[in-house]
Protein backbone atom coordinates (compact mmCIF):
# COMPACT_ATOMS: atom_id res chain seq x y z
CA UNK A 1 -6.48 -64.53 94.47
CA UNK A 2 -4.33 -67.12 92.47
CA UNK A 3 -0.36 -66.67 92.30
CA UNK A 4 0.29 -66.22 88.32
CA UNK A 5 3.74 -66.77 87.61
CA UNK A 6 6.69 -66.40 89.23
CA UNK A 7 4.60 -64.82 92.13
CA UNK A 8 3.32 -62.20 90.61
CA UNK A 9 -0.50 -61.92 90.80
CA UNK A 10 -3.10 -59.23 90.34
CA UNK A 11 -5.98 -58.79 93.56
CA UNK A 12 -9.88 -59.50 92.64
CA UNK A 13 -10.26 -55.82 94.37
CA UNK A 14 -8.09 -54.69 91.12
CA UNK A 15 -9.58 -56.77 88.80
CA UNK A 16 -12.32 -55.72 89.44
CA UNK A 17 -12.23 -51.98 89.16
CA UNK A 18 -10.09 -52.21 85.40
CA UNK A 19 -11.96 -55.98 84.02
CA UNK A 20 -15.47 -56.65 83.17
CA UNK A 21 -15.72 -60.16 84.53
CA UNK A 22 -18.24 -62.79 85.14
CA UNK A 23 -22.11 -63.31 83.83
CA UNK A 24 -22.96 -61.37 81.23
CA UNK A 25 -25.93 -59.58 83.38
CA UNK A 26 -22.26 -58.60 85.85
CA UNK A 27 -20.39 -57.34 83.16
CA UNK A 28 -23.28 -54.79 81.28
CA UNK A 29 -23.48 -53.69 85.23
CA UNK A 30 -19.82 -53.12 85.38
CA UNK A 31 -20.03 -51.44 81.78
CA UNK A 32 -22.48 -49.05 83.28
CA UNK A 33 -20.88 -48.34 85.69
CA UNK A 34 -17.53 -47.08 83.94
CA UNK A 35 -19.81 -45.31 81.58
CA UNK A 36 -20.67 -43.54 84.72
CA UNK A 37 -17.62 -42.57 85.86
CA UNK A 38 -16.72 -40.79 82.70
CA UNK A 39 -15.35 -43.95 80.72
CA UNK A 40 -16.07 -43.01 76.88
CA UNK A 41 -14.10 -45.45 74.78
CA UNK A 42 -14.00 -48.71 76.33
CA UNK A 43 -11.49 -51.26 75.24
CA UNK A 44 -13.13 -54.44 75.47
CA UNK A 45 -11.82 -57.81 74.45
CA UNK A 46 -14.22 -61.33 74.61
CA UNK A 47 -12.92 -64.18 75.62
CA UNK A 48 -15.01 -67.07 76.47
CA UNK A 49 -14.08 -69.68 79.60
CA UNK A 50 -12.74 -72.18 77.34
CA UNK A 51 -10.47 -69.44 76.24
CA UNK A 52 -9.63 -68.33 79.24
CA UNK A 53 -8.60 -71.65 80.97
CA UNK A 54 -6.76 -72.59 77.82
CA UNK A 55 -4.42 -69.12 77.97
């Protein structure tokens, strides 16, 4: 976990049970698995690393 700023940061754990993050083989996993817990309109948002980092 990385401090953001002033402090405030968000937990991987958290991250990872509202983001689809990673490879794209982790993220159509993650997808699936909302899917499967009754997620029906997903809000998703690409952003490549470059992006990312540059944010």
């Amino acid at each position: 976990m990385e401090k953001g700023v002033r402090g405030l940061s968000l937990s991987d754990r958290i991250l990872d049970a509202v983001c689809l993050t990673g490879p794209l083989t982790r993220c159509r996993e993650q997808l699936a698995a909302f899917r499967g817990a009754g997620v029906d309109l997903p809000i998703l948002v690409a952003r490549s690393a470059s992006t990312a980092r540059a944010a």
